[in-house]
C-alpha atoms as a PDB file:
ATOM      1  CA  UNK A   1    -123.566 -78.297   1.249  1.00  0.00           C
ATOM      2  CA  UNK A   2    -123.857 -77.049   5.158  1.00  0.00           C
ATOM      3  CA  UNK A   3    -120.469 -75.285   4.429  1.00  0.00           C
ATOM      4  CA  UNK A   4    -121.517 -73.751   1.370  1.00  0.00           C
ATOM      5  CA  UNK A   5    -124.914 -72.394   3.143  1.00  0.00           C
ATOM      6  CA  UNK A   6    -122.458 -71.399   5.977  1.00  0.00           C
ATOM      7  CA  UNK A   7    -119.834 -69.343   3.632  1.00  0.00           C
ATOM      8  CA  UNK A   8    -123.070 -67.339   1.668  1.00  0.00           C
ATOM      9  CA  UNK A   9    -124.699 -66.329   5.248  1.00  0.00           C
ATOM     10  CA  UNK A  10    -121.398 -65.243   6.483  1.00  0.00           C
ATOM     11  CA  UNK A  11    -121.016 -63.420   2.914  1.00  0.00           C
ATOM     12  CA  UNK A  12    -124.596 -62.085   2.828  1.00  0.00           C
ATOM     13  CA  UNK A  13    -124.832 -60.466   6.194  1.00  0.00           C
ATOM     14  CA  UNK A  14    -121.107 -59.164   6.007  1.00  0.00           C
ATOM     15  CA  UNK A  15    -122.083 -57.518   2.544  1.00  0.00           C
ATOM     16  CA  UNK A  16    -125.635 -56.391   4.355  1.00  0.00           C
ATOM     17  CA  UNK A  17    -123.773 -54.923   7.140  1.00  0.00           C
ATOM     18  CA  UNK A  18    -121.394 -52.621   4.900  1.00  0.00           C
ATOM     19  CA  UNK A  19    -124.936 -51.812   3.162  1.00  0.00           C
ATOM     20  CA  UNK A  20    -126.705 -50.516   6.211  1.00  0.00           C
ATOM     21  CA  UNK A  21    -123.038 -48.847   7.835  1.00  0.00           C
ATOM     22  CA  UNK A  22    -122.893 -46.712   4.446  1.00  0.00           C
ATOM     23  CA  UNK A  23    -127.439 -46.006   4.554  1.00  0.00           C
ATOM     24  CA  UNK A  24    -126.876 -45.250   8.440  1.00  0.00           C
ATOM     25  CA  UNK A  25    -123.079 -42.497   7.973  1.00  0.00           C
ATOM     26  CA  UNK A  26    -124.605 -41.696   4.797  1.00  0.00           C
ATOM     27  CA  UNK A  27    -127.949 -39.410   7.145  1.00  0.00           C
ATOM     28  CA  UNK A  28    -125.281 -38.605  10.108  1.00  0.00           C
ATOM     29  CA  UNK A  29    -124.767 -35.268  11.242  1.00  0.00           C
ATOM     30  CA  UNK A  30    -121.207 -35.974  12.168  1.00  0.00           C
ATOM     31  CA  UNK A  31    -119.687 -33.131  10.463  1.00  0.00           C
ATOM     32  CA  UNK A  32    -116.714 -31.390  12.622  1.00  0.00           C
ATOM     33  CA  UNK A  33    -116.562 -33.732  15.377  1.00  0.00           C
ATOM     34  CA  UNK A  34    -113.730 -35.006  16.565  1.00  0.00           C
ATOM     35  CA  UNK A  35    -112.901 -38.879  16.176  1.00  0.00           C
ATOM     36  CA  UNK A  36    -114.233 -40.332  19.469  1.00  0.00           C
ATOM     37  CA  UNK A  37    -117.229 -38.170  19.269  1.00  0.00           C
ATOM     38  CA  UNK A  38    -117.737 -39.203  15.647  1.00  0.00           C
ATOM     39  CA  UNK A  39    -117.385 -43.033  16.340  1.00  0.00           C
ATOM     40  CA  UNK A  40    -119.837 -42.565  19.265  1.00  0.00           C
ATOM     41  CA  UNK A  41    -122.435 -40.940  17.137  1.00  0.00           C
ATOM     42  CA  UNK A  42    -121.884 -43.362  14.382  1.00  0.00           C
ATOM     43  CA  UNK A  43    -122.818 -46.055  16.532  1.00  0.00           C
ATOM     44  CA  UNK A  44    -125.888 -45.138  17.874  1.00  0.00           C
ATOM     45  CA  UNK A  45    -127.204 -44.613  14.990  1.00  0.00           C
ATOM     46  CA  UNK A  46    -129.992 -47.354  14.481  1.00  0.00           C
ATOM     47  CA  UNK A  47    -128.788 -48.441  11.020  1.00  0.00           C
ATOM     48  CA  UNK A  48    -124.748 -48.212  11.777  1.00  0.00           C
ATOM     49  CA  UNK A  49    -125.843 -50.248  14.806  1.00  0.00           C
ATOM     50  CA  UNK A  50    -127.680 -53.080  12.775  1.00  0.00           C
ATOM     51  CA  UNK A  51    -124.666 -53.469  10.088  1.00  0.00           C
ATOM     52  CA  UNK A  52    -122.277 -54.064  13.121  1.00  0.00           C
ATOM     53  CA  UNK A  53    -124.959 -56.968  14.517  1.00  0.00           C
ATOM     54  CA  UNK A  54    -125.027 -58.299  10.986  1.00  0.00           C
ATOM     55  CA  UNK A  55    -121.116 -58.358  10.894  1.00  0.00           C
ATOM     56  CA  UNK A  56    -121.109 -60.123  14.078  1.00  0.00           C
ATOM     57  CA  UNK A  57    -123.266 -62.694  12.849  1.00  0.00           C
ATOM     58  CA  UNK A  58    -121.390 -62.720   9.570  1.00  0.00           C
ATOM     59  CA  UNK A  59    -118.468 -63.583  12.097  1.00  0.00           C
ATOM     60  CA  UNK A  60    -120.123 -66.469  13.388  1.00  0.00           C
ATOM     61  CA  UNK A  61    -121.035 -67.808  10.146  1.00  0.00           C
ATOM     62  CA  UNK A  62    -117.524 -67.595   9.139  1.00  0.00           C
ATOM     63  CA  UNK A  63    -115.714 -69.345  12.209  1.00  0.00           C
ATOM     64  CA  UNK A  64    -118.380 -72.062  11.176  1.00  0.00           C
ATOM     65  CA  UNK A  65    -117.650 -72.650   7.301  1.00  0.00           C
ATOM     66  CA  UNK A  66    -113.818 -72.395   8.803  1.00  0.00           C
ATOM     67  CA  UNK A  67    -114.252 -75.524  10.377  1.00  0.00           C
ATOM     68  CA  UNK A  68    -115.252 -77.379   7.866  1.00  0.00           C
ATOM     69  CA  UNK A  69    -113.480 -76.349   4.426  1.00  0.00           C
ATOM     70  CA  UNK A  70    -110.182 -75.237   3.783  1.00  0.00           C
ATOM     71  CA  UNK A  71    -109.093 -71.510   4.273  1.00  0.00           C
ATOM     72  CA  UNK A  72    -107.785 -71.613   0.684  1.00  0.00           C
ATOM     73  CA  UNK A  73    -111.016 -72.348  -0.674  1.00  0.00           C
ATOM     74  CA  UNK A  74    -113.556 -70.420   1.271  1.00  0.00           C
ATOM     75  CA  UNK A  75    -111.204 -67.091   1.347  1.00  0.00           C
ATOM     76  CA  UNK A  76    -111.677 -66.679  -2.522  1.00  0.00           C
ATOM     77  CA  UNK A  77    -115.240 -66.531  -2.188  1.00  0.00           C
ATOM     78  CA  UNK A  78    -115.681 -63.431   0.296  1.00  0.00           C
ATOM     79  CA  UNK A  79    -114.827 -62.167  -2.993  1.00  0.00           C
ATOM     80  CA  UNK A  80    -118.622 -62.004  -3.741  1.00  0.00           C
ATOM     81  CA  UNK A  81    -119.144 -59.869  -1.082  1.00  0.00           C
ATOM     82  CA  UNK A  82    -117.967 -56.880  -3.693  1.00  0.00           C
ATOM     83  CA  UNK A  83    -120.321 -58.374  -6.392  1.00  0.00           C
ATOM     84  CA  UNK A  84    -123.487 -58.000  -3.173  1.00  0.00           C
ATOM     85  CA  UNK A  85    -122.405 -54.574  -2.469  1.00  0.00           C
ATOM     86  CA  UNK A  86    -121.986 -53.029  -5.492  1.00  0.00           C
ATOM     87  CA  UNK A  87    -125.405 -54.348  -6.531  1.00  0.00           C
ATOM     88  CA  UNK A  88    -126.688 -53.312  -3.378  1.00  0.00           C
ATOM     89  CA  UNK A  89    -125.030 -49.665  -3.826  1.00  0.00           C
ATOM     90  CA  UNK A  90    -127.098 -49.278  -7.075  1.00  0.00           C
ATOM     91  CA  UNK A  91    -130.382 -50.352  -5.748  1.00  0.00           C
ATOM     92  CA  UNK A  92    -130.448 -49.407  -2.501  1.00  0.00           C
ATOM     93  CA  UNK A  93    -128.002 -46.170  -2.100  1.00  0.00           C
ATOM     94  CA  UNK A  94    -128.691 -44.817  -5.784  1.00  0.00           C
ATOM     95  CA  UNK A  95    -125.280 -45.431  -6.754  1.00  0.00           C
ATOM     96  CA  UNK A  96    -123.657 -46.118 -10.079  1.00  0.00           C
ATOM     97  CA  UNK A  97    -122.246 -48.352 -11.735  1.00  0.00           C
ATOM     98  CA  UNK A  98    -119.840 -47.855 -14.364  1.00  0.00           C
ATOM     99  CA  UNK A  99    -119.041 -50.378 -16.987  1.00  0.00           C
ATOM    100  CA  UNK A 100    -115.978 -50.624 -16.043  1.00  0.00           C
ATOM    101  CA  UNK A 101    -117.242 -51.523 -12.336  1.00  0.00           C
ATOM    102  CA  UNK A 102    -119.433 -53.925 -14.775  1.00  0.00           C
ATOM    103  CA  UNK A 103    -116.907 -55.256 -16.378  1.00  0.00           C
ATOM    104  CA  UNK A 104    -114.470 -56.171 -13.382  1.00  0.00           C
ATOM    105  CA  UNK A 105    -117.518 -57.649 -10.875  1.00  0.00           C
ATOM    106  CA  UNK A 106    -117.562 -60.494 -14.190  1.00  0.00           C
ATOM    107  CA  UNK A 107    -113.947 -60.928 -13.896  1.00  0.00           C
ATOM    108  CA  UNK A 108    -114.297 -61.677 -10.180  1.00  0.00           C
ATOM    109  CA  UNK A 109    -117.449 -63.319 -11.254  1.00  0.00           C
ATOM    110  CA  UNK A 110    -115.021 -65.853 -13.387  1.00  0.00           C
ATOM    111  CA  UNK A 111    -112.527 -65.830 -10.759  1.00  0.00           C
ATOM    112  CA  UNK A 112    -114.523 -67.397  -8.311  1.00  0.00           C
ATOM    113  CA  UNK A 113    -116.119 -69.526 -10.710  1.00  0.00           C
ATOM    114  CA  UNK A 114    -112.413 -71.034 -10.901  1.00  0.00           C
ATOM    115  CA  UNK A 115    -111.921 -71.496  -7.540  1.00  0.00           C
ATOM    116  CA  UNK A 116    -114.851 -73.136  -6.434  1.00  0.00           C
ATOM    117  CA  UNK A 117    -114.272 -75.822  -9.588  1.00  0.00           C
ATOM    118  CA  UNK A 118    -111.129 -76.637  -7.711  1.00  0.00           C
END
């Protein structure tokens, strides 16, 4: 169960921190500037900042379901990070989902279904 709890944090926060990276470039005024100026404005924004802390803590999470579960088992299931953003896109960045975005989050849906059964 404690590696299960660890594998969804580490899942959660990873699909959290793509969430707030996207809300945070999404408001940038980065236009036209070059690549080390862009990355450097990218990060200080306050939102780009907090999805980088919450992929660092997804990191930790993850070296910590690692130790205890197989690689082969727990890989499978960052799979549901794409079922967390998408849903996360549509409520919280307005985007859309098409049915045939619909359609293949319930084939990974099934597909991790299998693998955890395993």
């Amino acid at each position: 169960m404690k590696t299960w709890i660890m594998l969804l944090a580490s899942i959660f926060l990873g699909s959290v921190g793509q969430l707030l990276i996207k809300y945070g470039l999404n408001g940038s005024r980065t236009e036209g500037l070059a690549s080390a100026a862009y990355i450097y404005t990218a990060i200080l924004n306050p939102h780009v900042a907090a999805g980088l802390l919450s992929y660092g803590l997804s990191m930790i999470f993850w070296f910590l379901a690692l130790r205890q579960a197989p690689l082969s088992l727990l890989y499978p299931m960052v799979s549901l990070s794409y079922i967390f953003v998408a849903a996360g896109s549509a409520v919280f960045l307005g985007e859309t989902l098409s049915p045939m975005r619909i359609l293949g989050i319930g084939v990974i849906i099934v597909g991790v279904v299998l693998v955890a059964r395993t």
